[in-house]
C-alpha atoms as a PDB file:
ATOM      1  CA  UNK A   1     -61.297  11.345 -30.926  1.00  0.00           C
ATOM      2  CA  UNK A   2     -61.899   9.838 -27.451  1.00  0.00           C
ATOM      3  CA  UNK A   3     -58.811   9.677 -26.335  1.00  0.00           C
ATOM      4  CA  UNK A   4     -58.088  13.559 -26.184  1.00  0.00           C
ATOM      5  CA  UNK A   5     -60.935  13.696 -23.580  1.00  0.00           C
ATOM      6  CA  UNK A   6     -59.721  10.754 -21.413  1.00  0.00           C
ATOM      7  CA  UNK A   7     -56.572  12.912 -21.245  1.00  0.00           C
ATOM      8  CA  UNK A   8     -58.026  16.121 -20.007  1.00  0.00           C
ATOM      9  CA  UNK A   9     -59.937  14.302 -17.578  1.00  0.00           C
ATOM     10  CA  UNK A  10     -56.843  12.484 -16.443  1.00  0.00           C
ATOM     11  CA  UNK A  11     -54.826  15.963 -16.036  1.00  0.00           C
ATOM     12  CA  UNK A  12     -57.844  18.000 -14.537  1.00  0.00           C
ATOM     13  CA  UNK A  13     -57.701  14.606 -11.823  1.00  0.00           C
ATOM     14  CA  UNK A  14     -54.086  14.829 -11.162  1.00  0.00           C
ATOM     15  CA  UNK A  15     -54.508  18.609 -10.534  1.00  0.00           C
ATOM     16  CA  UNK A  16     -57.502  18.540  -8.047  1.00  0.00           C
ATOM     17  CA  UNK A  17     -55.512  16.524  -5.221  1.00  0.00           C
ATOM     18  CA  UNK A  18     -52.539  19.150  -5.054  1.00  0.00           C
ATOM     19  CA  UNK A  19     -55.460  21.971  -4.202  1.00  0.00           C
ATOM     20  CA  UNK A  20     -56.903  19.714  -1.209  1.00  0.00           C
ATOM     21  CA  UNK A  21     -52.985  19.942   0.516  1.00  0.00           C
ATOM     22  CA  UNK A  22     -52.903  23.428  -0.217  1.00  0.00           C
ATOM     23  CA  UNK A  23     -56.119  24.498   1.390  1.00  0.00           C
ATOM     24  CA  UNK A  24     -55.656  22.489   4.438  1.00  0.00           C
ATOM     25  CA  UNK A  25     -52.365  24.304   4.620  1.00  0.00           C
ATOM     26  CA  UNK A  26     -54.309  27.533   4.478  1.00  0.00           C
ATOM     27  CA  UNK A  27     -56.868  26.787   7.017  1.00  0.00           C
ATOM     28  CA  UNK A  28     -54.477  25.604   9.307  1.00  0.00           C
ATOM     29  CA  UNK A  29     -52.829  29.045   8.845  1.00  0.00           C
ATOM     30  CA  UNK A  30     -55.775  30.739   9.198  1.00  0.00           C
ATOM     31  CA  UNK A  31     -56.640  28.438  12.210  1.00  0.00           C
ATOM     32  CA  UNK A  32     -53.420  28.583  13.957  1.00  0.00           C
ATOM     33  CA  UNK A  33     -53.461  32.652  13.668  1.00  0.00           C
ATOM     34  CA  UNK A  34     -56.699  32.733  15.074  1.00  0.00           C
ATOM     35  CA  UNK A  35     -55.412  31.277  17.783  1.00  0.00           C
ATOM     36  CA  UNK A  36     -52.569  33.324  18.417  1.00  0.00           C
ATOM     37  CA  UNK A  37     -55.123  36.140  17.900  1.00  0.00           C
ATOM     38  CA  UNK A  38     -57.806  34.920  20.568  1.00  0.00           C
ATOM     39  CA  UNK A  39     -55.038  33.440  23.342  1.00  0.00           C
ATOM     40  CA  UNK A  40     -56.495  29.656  22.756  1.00  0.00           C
ATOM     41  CA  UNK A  41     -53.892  27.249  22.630  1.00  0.00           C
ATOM     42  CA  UNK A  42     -55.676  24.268  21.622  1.00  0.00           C
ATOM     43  CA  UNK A  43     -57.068  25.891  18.423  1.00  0.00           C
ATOM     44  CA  UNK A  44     -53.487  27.104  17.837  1.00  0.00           C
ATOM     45  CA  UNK A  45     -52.203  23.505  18.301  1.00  0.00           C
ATOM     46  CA  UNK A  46     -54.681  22.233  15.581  1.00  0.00           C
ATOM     47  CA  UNK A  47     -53.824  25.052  12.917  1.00  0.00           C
ATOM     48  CA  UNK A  48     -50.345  23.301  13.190  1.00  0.00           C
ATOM     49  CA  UNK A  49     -51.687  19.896  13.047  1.00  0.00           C
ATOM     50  CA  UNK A  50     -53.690  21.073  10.190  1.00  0.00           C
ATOM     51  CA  UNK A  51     -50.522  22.486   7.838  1.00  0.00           C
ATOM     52  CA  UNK A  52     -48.914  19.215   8.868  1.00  0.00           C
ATOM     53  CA  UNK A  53     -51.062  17.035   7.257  1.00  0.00           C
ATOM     54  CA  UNK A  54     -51.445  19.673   4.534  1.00  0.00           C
ATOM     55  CA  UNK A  55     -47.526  19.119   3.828  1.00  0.00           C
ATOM     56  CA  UNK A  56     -47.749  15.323   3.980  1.00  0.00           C
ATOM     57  CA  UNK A  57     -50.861  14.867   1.784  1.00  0.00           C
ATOM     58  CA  UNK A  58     -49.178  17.480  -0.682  1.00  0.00           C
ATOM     59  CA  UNK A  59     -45.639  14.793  -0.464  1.00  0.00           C
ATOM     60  CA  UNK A  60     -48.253  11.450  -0.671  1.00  0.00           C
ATOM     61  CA  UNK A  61     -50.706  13.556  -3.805  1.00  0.00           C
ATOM     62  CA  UNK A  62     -47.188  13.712  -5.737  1.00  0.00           C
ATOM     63  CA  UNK A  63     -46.169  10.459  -5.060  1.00  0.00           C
ATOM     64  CA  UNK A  64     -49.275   9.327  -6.300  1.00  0.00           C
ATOM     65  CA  UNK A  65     -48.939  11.759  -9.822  1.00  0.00           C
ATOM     66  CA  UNK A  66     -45.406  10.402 -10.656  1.00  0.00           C
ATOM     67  CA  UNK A  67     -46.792   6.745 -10.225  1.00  0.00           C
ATOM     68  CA  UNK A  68     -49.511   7.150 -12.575  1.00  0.00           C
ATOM     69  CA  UNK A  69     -47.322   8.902 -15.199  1.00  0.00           C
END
């Protein structure tokens, strides 16, 4: 009866990395519009740092899934 658990806890941990690329994707959105918004380049230049690294985590967190499986 164990084992059921072990394998909801396993899922709900695959599942929590994909959520970290996808809000750093979002900040750096909301970062990058800000801005546009305010005339600042450098905080413009990090939003688009920021959904960078969103997009490679998101590529390394799915690597990581398919090796476990």
């Amino acid at each position: 009866m164990t084992e059921p658990e072990e394998n909801e806890s396993e899922i709900e941990k695959a599942k929590a990395p994909t959520v970290s690329g996808i809000g750093q994707k979002v900040l750096g959105e909301i970062e990058k519009l800000a801005g546009i918004v305010n005339a600042d380049p450098l905080a413009q230049a990090e939003g688009e740092f920021n959904i960078e690294v969103g997009d490679i985590r998101d590529d390394l967190e799915d690597g990581l899934v398919r090796t476990k499986e």
